[in-house]
Protein backbone atom coordinates (compact mmCIF):
# COMPACT_ATOMS: atom_id res chain seq x y z
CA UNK A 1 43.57 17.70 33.33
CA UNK A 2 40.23 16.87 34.48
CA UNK A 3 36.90 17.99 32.23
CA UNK A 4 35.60 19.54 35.13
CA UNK A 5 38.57 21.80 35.38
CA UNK A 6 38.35 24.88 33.32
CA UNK A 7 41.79 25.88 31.49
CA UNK A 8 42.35 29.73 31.87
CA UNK A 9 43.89 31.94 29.05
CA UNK A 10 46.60 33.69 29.46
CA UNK A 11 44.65 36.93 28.88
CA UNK A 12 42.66 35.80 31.50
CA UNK A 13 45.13 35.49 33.69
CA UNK A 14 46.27 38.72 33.68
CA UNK A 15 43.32 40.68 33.48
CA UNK A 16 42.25 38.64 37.02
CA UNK A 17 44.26 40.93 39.18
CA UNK A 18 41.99 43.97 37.73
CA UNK A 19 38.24 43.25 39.95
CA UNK A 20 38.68 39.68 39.22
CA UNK A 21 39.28 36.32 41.13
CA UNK A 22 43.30 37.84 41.66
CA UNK A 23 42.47 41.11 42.38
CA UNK A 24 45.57 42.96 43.32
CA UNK A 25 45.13 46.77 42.89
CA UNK A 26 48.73 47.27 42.69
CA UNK A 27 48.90 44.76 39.44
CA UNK A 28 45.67 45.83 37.76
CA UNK A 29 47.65 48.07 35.05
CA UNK A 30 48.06 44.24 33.77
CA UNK A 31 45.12 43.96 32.18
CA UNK A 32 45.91 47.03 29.69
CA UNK A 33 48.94 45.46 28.31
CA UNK A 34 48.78 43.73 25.24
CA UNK A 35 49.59 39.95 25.72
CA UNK A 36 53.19 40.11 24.57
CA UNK A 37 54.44 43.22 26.99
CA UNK A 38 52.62 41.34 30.04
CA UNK A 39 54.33 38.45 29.62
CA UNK A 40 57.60 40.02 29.16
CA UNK A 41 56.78 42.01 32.38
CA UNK A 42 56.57 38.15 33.82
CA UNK A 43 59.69 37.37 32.27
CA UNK A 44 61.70 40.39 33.08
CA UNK A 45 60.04 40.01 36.88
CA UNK A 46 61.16 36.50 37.48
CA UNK A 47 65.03 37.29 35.93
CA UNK A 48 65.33 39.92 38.39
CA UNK A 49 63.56 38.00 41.43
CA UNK A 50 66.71 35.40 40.49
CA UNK A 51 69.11 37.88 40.68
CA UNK A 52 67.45 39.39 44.36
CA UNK A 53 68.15 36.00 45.48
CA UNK A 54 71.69 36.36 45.18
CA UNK A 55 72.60 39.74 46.19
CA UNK A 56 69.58 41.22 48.36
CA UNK A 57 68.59 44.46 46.34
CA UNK A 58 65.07 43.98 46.54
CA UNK A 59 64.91 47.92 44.92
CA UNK A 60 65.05 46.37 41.82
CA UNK A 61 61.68 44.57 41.97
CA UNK A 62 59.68 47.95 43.07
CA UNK A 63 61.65 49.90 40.28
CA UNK A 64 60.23 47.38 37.61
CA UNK A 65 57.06 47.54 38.58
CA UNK A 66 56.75 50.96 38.95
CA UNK A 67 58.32 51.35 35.48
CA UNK A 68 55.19 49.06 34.13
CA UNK A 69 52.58 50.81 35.57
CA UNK A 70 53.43 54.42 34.18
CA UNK A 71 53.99 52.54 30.86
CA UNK A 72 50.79 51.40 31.02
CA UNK A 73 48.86 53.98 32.14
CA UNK A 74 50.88 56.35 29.97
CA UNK A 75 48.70 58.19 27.22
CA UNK A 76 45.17 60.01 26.95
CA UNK A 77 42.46 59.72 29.23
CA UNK A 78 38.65 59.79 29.05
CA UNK A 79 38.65 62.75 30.98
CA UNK A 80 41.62 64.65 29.29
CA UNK A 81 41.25 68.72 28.10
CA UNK A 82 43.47 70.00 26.06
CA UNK A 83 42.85 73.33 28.35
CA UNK A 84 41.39 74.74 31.35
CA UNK A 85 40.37 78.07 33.15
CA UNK A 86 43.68 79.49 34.66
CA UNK A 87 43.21 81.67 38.02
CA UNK A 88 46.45 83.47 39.19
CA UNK A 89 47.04 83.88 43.09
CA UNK A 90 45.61 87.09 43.98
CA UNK A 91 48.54 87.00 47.03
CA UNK A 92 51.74 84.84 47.38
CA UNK A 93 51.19 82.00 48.81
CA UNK A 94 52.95 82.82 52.56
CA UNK A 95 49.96 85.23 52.66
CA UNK A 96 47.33 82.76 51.64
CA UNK A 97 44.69 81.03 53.45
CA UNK A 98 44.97 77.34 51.52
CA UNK A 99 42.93 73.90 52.12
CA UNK A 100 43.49 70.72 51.53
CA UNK A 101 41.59 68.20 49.03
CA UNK A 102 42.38 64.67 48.32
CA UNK A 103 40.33 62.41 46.34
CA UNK A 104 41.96 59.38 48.46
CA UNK A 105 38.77 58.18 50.48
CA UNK A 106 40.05 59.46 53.65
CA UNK A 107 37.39 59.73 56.95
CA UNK A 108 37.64 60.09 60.31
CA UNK A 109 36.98 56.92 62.46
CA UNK A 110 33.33 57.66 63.56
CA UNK A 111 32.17 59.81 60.76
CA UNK A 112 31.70 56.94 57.95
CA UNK A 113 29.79 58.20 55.57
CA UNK A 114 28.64 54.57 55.06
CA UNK A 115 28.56 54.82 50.77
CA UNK A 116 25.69 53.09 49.77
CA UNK A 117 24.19 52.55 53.65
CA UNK A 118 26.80 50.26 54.39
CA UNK A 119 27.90 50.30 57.61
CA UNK A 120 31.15 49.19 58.39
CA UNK A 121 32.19 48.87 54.82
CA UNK A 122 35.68 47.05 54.51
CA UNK A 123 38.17 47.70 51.36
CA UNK A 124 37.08 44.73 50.16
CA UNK A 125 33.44 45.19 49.89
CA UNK A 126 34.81 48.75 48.38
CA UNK A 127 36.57 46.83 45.09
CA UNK A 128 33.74 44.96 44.81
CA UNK A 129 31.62 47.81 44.26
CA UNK A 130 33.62 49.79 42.30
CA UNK A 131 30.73 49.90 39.92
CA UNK A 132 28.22 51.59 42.15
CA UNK A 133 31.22 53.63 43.22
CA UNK A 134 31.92 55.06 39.79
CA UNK A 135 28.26 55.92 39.35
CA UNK A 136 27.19 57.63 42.28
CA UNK A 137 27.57 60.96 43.07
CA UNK A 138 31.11 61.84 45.46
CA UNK A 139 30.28 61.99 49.20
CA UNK A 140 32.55 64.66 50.87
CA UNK A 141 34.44 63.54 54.10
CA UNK A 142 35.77 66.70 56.72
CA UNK A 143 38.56 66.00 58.31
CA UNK A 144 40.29 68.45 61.07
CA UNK A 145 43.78 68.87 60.34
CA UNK A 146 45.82 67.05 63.02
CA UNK A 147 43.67 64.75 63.42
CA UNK A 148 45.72 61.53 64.94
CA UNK A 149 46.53 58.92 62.50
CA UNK A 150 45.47 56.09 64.19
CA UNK A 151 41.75 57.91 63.97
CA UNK A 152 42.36 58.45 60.15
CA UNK A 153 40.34 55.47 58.11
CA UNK A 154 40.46 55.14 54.40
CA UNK A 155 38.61 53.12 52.14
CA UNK A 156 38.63 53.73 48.17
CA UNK A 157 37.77 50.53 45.20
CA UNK A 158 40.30 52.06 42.98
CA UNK A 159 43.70 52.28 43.94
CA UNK A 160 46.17 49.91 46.99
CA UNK A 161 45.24 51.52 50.53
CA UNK A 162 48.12 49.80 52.24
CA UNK A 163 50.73 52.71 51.84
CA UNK A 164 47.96 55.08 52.46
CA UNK A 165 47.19 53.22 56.15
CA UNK A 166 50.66 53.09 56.47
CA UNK A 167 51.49 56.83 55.99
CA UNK A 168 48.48 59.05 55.37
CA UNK A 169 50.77 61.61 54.20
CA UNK A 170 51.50 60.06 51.20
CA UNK A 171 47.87 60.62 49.14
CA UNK A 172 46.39 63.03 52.07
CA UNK A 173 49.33 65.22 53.21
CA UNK A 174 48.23 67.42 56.03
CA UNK A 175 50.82 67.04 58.74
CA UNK A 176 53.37 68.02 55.57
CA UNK A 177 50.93 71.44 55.13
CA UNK A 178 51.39 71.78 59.02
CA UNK A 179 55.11 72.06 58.89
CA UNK A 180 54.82 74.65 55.73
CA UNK A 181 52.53 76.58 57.81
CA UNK A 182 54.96 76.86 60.30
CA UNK A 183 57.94 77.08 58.50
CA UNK A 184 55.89 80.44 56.98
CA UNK A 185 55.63 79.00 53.69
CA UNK A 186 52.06 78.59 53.76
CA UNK A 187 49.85 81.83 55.52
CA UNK A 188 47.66 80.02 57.18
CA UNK A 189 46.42 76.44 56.71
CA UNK A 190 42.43 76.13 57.50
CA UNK A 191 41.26 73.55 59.82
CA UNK A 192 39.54 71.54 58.30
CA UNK A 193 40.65 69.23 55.12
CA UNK A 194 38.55 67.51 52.94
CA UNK A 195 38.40 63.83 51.03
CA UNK A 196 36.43 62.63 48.79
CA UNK A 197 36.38 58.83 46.68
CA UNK A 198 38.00 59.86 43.11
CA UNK A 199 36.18 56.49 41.55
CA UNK A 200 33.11 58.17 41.22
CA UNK A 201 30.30 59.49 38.79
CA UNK A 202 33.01 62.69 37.00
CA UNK A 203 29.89 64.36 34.89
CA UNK A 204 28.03 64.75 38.88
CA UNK A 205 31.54 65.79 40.42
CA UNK A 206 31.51 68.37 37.48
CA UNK A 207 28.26 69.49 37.03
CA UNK A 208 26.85 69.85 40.43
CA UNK A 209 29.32 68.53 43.37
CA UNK A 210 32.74 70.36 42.04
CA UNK A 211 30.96 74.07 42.09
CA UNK A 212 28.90 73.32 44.93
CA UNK A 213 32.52 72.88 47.25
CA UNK A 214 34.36 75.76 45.50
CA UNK A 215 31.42 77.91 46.95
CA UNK A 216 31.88 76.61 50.46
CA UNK A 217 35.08 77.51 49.93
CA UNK A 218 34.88 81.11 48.80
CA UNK A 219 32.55 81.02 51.77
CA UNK A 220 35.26 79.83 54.48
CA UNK A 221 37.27 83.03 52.16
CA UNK A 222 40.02 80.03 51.51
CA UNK A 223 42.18 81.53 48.94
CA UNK A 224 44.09 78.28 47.31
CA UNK A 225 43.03 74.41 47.67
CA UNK A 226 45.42 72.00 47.52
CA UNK A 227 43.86 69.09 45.13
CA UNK A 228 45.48 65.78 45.46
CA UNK A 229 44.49 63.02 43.49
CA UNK A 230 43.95 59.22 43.71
């Protein structure tokens, strides 16, 4: 190997698919795992790719990975409470007025609100600022129910958006609160949703930008919200 050619570690390799030169939001649980479970995720990865070969059931591949990630991620986070305030529906829920939150980065084409005064800001340029992302305060996105997917945009540093451009529903769900509503499950659904980028500063989402949108809110007299996060 040439001198000029810099050998990478192992543990480098893997922790390049988390913000590095692999990055690959669906593998960055990698860089988490001790050395000697990532490279039996490797190992156990390539055995079944070999046996996909011969008999087509690709499940097995999504199934392992999938299986790695909660492992992973499995355990106590920074931002874990052993408790929390509990507030009992005041109705049932067919009589409710509920809205819809997700923390998925959702907008509607034309309303970007352009993080950090960048216009046009790709998903790209979004993982590479995951930093500034995770410091600044979360920037609140309205969103009319209905609203056609092919006018729904989503941009977020911190998590895949290809299954999320492929099926909104799937991390922002409001054509699935559309049918409850009319199936009578759900007393009314208000018009407009919300989104929001979860990677963000949490004491500012706390402290100052969490009560400020449970008062708008109790202003628009919504009765449940429907938080769904990224």
């Amino acid at each position: 190997m040439s001198d000029d050619v810099k050998q990478e570690s192992f543990d480098e390799f893997k922790c390049s698919f988390a913000y590095g030169s692999r990055t690959d939001l669906n593998f960055k649980f990698l860089a988490g795992l001790p050395d000697r479970e990532a490279a039996e995720f490797f190992r156990d990865l390539l055995w079944k790719l070999g046996d996909v070969l011969d008999d087509g059931q690709f499940e097995r591949l999504v199934d392992h990975v999938y299986e790695w990630q909660v492992h992973a991620y499995a355990g106590e986070g920074k931002w874990t409470y052993a408790n929390g305030p509990f507030t009992p529906l005041r109705k049932p829920l067919s009589e409710s007025r509920l809205v819809l939150m997700s923390s998925s980065g959702h907008f509607v084409e034309g309303d970007d609100p352009e993080p950090f005064g960048i216009q046009n800001m790709s998903q790209e340029e979004a993982v590479k600022n995951m930093l500034k992302f995770i410091r600044s305060e979360p920037m609140l996105s309205r969103i009319p129910v209905g609203t056609p997917k092919e006018n729904l945009k989503v941009r977020h540093g911190g998590y895949d958006i290809r299954g999320a451009q492929a099926d909104p529903n799937v991390v922002f769900p409001h054509e699935l609160l559309l049918d409850l509503e009319r199936e009578g499950r759900i007393g009314e659904l208000a018009r407009d949703a919300y989104s929001f980028v979860g990677a963000c500063s949490q004491r500012r989402l706390l402290k100052r930008s969490g009560p400020e949108w449970v008062k708008m809110f109790q202003e628009k007299q919504i009765d449940v919200a429907l938080l769904v996060p990224v």
